[in-house]
N, C-alpha and C. Protein backbone atom coordinates (compact mmCIF):
# COMPACT_ATOMS: atom_id res chain seq x y z
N UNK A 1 90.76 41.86 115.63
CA UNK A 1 90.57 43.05 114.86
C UNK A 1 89.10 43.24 114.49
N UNK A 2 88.69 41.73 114.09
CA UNK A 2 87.11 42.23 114.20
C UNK A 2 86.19 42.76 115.28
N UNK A 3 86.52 42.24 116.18
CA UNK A 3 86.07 42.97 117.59
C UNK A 3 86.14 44.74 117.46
N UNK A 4 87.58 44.87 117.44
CA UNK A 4 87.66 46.67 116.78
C UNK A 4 87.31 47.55 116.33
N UNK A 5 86.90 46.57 114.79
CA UNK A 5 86.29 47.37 114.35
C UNK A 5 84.57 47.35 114.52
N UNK A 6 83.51 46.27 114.80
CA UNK A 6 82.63 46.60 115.39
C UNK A 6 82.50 47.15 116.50
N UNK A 7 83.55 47.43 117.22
CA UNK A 7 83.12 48.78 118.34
C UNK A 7 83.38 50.05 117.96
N UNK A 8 84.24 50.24 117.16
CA UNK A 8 84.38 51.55 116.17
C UNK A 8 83.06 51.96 115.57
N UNK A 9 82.21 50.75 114.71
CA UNK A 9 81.23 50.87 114.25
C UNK A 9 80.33 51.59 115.35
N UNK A 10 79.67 50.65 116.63
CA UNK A 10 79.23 50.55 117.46
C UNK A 10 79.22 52.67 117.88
N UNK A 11 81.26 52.68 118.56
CA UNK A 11 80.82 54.13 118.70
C UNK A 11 80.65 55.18 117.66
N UNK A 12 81.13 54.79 116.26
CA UNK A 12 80.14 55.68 115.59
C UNK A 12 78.92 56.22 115.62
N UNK A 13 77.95 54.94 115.67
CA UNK A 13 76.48 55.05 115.53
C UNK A 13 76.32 56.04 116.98
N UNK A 14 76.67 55.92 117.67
CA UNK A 14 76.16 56.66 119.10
C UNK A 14 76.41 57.66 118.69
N UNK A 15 77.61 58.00 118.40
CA UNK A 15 77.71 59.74 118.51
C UNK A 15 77.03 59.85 117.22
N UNK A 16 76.43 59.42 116.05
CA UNK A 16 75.76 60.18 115.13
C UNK A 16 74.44 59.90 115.63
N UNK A 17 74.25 59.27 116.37
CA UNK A 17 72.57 59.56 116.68
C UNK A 17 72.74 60.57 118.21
N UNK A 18 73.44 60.90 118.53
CA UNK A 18 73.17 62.24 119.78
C UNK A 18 73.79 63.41 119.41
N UNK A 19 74.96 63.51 118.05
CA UNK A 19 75.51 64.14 117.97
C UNK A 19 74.38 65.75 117.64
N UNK A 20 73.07 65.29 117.47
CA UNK A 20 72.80 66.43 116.94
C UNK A 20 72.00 67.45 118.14
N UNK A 21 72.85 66.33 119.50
CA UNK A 21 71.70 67.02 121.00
C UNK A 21 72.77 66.82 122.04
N UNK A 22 73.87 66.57 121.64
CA UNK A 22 74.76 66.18 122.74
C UNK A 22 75.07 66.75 123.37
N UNK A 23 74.70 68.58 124.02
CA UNK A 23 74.54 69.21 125.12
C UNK A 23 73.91 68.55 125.96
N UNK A 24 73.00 68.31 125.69
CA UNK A 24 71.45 68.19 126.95
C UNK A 24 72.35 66.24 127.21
N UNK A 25 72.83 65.77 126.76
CA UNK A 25 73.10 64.45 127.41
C UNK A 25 73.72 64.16 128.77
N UNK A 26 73.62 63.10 129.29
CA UNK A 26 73.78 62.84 130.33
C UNK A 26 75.49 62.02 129.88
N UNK A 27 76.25 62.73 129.36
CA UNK A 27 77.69 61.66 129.18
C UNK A 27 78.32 60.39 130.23
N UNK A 28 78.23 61.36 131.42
CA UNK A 28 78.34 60.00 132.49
C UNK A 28 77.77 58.92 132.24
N UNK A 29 76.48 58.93 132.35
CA UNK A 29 75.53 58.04 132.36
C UNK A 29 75.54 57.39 130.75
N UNK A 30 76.01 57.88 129.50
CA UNK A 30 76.21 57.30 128.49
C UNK A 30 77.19 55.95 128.80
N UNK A 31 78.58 56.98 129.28
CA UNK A 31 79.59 56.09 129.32
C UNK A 31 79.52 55.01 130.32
N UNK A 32 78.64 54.74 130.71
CA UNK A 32 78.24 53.42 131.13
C UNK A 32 77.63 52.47 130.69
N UNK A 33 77.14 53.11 129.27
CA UNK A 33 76.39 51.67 128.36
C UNK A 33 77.39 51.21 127.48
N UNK A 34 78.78 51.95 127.36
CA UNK A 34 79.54 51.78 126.27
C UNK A 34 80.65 50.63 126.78
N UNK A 35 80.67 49.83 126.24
CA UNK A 35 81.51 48.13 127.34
C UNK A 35 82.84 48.70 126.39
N UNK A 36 84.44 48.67 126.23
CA UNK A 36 85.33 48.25 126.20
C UNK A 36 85.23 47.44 126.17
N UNK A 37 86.54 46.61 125.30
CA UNK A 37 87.30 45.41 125.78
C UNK A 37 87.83 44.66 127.32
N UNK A 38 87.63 43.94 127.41
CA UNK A 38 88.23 43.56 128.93
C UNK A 38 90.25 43.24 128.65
N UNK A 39 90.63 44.12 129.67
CA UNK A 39 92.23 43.47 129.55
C UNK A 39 92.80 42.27 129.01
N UNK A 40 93.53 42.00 128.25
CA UNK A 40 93.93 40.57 127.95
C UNK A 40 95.34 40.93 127.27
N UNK A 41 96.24 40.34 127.86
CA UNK A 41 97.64 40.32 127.36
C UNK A 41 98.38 39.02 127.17
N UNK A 42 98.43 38.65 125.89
CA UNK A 42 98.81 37.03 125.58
C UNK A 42 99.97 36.99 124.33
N UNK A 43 100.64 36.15 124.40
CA UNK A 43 102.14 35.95 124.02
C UNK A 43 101.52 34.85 123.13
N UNK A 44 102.14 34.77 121.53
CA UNK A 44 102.19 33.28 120.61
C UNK A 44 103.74 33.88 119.73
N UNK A 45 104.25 33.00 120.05
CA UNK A 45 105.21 33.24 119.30
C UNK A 45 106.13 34.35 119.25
N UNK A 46 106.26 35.47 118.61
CA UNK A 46 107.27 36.66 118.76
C UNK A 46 106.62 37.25 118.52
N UNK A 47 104.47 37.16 118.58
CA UNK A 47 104.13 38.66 118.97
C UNK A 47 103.05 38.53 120.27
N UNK A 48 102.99 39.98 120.44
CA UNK A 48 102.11 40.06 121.83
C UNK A 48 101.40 41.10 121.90
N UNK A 49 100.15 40.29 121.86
CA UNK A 49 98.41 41.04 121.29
C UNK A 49 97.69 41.58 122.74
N UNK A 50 97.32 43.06 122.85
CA UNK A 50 97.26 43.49 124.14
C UNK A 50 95.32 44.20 123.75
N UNK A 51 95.18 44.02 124.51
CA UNK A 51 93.61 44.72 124.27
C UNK A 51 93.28 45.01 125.62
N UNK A 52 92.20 46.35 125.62
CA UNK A 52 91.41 46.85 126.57
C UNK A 52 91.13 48.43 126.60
N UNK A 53 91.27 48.86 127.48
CA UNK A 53 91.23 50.48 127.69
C UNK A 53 92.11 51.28 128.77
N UNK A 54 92.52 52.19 127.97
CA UNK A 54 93.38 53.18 128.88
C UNK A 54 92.39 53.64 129.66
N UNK A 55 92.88 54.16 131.11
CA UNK A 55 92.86 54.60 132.08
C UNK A 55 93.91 55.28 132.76
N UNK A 56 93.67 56.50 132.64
CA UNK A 56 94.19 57.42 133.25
C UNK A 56 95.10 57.64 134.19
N UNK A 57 96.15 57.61 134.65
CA UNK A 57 96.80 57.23 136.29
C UNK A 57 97.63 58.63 136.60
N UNK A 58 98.01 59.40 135.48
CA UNK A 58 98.51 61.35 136.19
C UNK A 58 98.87 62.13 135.02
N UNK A 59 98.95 62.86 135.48
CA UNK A 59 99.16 63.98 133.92
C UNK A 59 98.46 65.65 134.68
N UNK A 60 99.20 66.19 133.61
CA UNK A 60 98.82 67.73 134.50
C UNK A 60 98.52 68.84 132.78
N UNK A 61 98.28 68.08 131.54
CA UNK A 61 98.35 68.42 130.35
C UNK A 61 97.01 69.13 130.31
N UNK A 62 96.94 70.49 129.35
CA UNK A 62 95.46 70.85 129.72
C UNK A 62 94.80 70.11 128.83
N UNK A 63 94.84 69.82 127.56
CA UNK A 63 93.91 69.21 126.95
C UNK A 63 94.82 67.55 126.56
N UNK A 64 93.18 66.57 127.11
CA UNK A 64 93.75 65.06 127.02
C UNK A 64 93.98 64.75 126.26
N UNK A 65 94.75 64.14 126.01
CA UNK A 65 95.60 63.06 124.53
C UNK A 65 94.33 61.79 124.54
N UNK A 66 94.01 61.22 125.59
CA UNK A 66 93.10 60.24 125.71
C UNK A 66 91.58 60.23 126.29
N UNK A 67 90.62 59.98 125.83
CA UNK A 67 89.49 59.94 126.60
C UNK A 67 89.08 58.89 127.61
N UNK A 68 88.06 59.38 128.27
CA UNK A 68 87.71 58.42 129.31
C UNK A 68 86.94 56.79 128.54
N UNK A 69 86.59 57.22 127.54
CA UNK A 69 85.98 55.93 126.84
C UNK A 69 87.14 55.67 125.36
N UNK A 70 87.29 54.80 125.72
CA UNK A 70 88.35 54.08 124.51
C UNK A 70 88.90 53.07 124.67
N UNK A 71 88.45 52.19 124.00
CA UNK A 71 88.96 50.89 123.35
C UNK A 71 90.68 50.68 122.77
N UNK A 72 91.70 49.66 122.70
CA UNK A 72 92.58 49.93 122.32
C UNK A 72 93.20 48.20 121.63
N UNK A 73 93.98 48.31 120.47
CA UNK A 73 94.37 46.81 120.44
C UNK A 73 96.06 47.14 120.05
N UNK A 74 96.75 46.46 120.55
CA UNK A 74 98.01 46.67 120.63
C UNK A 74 98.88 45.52 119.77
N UNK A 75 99.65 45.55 119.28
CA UNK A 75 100.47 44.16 118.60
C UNK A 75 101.53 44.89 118.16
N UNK A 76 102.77 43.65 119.26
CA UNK A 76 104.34 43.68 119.40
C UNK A 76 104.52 42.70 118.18
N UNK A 77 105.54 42.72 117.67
CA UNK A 77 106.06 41.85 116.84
C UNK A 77 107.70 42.27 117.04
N UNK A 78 108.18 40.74 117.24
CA UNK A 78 109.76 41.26 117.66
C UNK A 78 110.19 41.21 116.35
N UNK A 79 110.24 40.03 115.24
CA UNK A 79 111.07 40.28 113.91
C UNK A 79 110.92 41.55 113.35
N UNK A 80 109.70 42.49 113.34
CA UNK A 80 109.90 43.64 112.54
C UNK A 80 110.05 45.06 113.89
N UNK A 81 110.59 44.84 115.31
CA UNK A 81 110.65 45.98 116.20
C UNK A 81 109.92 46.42 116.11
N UNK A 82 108.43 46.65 115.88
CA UNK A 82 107.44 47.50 116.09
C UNK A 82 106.58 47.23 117.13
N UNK A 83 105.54 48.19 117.77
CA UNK A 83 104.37 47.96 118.10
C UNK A 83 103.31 48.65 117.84
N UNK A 84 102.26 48.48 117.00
CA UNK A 84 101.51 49.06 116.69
C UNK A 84 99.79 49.16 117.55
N UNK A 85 99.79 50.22 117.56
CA UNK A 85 98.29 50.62 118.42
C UNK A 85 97.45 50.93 117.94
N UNK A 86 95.99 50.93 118.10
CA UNK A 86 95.09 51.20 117.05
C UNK A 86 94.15 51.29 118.10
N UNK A 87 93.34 52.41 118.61
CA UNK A 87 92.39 53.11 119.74
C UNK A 87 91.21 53.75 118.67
N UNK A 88 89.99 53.46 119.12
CA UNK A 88 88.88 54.05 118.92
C UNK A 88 88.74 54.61 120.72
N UNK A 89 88.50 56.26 120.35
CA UNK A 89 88.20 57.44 121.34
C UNK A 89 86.88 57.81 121.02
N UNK A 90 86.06 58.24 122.05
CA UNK A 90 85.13 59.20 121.59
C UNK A 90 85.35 59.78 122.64
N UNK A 91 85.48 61.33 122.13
CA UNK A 91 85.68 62.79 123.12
C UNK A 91 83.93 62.84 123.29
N UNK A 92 83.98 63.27 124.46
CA UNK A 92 82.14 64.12 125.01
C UNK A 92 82.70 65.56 125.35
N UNK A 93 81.89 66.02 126.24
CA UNK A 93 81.71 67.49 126.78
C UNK A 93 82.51 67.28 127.85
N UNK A 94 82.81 65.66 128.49
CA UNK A 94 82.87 65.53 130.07
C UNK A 94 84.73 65.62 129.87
N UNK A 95 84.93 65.30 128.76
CA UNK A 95 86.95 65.65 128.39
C UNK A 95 87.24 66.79 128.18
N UNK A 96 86.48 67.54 127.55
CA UNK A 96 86.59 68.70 127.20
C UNK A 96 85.56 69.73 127.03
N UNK A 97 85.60 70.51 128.36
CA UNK A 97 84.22 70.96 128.53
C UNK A 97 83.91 72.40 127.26
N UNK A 98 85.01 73.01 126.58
CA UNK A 98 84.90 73.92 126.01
C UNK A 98 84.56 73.53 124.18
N UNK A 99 84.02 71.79 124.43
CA UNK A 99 84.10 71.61 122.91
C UNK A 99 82.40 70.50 123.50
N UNK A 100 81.26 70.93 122.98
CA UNK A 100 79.99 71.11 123.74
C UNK A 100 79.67 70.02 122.69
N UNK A 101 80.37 69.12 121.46
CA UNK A 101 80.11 68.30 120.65
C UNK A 101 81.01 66.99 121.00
N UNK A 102 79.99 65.96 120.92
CA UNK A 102 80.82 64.58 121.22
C UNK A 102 81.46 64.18 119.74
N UNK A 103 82.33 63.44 119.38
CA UNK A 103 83.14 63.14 118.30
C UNK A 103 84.16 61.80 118.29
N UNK A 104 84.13 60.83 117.32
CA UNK A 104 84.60 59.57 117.59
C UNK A 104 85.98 59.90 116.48
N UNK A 105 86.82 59.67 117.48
CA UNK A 105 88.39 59.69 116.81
C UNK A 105 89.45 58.68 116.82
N UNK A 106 89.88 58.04 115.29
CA UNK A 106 90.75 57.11 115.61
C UNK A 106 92.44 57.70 116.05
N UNK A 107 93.18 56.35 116.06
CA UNK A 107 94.50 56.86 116.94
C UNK A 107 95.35 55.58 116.21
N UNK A 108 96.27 56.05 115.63
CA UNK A 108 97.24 54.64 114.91
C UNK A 108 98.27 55.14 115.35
N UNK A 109 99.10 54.58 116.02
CA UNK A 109 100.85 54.78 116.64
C UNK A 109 101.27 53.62 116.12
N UNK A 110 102.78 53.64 115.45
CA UNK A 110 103.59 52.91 115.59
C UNK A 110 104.93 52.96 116.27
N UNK A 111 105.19 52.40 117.45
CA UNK A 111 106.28 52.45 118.31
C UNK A 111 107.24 51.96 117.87
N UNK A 112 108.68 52.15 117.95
CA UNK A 112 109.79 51.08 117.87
C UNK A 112 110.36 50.85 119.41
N UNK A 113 110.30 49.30 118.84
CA UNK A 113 110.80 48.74 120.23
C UNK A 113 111.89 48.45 120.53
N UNK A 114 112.34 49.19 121.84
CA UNK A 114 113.55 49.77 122.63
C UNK A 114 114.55 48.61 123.53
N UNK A 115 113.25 47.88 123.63
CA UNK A 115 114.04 46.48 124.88
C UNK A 115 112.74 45.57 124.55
N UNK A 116 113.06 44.26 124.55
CA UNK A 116 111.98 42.92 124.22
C UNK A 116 113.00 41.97 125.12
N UNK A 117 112.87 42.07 126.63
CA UNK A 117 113.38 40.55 127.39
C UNK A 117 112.27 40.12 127.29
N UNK A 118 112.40 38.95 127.95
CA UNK A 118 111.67 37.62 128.07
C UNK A 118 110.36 38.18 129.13
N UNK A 119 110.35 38.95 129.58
CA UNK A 119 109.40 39.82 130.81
C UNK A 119 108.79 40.70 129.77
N UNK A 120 109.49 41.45 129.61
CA UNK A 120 109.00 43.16 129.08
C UNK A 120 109.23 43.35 128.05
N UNK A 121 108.58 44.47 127.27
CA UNK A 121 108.21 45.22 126.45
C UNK A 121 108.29 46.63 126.35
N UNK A 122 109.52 47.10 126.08
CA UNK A 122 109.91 48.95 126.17
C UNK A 122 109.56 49.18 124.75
N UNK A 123 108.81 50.43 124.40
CA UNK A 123 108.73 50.71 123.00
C UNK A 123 108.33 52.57 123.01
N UNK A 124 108.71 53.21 122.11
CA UNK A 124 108.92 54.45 122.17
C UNK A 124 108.75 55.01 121.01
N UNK A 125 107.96 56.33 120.91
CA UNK A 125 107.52 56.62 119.70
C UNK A 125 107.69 58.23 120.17
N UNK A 126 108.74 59.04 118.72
CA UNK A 126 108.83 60.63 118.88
C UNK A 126 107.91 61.34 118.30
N UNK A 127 107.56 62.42 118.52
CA UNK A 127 106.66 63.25 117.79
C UNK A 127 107.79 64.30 117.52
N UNK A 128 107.48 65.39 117.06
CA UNK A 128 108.06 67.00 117.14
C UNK A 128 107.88 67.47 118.49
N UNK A 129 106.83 67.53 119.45
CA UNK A 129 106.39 68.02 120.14
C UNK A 129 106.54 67.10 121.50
N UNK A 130 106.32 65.29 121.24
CA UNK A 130 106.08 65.08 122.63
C UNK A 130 106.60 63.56 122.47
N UNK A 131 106.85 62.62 123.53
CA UNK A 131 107.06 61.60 123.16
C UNK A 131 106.37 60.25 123.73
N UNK A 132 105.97 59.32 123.42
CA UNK A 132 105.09 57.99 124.10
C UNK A 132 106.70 57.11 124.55
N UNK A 133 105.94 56.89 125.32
CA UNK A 133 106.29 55.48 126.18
C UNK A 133 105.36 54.13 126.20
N UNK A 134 105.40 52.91 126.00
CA UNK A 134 105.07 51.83 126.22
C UNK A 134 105.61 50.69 126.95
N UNK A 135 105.15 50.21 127.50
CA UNK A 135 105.37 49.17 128.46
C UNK A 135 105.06 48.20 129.12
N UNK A 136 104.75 46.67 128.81
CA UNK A 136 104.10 45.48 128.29
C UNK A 136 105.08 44.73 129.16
N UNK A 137 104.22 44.19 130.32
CA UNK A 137 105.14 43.06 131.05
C UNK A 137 104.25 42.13 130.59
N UNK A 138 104.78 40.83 130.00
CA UNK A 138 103.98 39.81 129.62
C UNK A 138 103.63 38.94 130.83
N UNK A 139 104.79 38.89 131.93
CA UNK A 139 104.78 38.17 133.02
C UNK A 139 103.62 38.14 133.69
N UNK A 140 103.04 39.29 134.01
CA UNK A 140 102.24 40.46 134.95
C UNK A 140 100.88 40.70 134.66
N UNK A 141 101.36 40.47 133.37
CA UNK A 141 99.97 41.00 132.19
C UNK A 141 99.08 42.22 132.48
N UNK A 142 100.50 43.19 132.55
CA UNK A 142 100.09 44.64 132.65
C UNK A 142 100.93 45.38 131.48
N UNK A 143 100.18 46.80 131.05
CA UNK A 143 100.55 47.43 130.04
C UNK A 143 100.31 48.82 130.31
N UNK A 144 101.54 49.76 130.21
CA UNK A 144 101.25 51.11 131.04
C UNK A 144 101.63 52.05 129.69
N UNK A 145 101.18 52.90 129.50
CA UNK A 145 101.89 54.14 128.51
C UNK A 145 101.82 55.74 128.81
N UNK A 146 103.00 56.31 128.80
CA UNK A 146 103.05 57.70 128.96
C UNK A 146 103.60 58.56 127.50
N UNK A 147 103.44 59.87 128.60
CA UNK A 147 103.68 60.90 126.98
C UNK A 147 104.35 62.38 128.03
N UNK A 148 104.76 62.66 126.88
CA UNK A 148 105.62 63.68 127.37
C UNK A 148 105.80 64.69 127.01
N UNK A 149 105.37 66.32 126.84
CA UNK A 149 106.02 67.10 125.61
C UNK A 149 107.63 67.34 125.60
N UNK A 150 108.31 67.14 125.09
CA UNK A 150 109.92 67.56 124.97
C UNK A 150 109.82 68.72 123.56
N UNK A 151 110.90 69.05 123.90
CA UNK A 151 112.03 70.06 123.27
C UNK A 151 113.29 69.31 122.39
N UNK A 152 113.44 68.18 122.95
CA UNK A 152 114.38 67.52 122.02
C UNK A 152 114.73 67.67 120.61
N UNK A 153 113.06 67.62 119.89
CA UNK A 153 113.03 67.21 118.33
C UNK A 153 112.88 68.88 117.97
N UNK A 154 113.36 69.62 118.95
CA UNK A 154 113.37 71.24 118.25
C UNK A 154 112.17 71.87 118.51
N UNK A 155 111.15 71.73 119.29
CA UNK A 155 110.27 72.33 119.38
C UNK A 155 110.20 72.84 120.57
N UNK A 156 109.88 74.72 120.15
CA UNK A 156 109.84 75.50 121.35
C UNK A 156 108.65 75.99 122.34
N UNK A 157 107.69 75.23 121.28
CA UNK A 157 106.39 75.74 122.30
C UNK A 157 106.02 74.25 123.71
N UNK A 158 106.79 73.52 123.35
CA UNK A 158 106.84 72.19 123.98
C UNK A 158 106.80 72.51 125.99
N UNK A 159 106.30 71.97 126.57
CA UNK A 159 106.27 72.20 128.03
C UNK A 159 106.78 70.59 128.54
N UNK A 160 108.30 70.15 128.87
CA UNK A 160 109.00 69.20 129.08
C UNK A 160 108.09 69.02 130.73
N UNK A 161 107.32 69.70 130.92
CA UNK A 161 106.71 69.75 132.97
C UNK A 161 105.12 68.58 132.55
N UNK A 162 104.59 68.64 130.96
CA UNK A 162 103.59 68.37 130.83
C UNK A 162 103.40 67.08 130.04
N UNK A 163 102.87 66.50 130.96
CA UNK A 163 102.81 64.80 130.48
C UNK A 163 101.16 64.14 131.04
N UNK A 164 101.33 63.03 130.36
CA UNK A 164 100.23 62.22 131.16
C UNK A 164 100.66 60.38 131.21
N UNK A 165 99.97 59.86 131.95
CA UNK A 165 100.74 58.21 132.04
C UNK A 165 98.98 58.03 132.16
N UNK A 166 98.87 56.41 131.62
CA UNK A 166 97.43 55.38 132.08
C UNK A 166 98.51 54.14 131.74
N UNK A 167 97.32 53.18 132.04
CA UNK A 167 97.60 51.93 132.70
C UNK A 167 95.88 51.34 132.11
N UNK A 168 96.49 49.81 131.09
CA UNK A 168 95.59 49.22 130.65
C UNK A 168 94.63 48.25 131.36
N UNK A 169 92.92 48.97 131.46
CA UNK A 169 92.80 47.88 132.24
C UNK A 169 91.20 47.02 131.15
């Protein structure tokens, strides 16, 4: 967690020192000084501590739920069914070209978990509007999550066609 939060720190300071020129930046070329976590998915006991960064793998949503730079720390705990996520994002121009200001945004989900075998990790979290998926093979030491908008929880502006999936690397 300390790791976390000095990269939180970390992308703070960036976007308040460009935030006041962050047209004229080169974002590509930013997001290459900015290191993530490296993947690591490890089991002690009945929880399982996941770190790294989403990456993108399909989605057809117009505006991203996730950015291309973001950090993420994950923790299953089977006695209380949860899994909780905790992502430092920073949006640029290069996610969203109609918003010309970079901006560092946190992200707290708590999932309840759906299936915990001895392999995997199913965990699922509703919104009004859309729903997450999680999915933690400990075996594999891979971790994938999608999203979905549904109609289920009553909402009509919802597009059930519009989703996105990444894969932790």
């Amino acid at each position: 967690m300390k790791r976390m939060y000095r990269l939180t720190i970390i992308l703070f300071v960036v976007v308040l020192l460009f935030s006041t020129n962050s047209e004229g930046l080169d974002w590509a070329a930013c997001s290459q000084e900015i290191h993530s976590k490296s993947k690591n998915i490890r089991e002690h006991e009945d929880t399982v501590l996941v770190e790294g960064r989403w990456k993108k793998t399909a989605g057809n949503m117009k505006r991203t739920v996730m950015p291309r730079i973001n950090s993420t720390d994950i923790v299953c705990v089977r006695k209380e069914a949860i899994c909780r996520e905790t992502t430092a994002m920073l949006f640029t121009p290069a996610d969203d070209p109609s918003n010309p200001m970079a901006f560092l945004a946190p992200l707290f989900l708590h999932y309840r978990i759906i299936d915990w075998s001895s392999d995997v990790i199913r965990a699922k979290l509703e919104f009004y509007v859309a729903e997450f998926e999680l999915r933690i093979s400990i075996k594999d030491r891979v971790a994938e999550r999608s999203c979905r908008e549904t109609i289920a929880q009553g909402s009509e502006a919802a597009d059930p066609s519009d989703f996105e999936s990444w894969v932790l690397e």
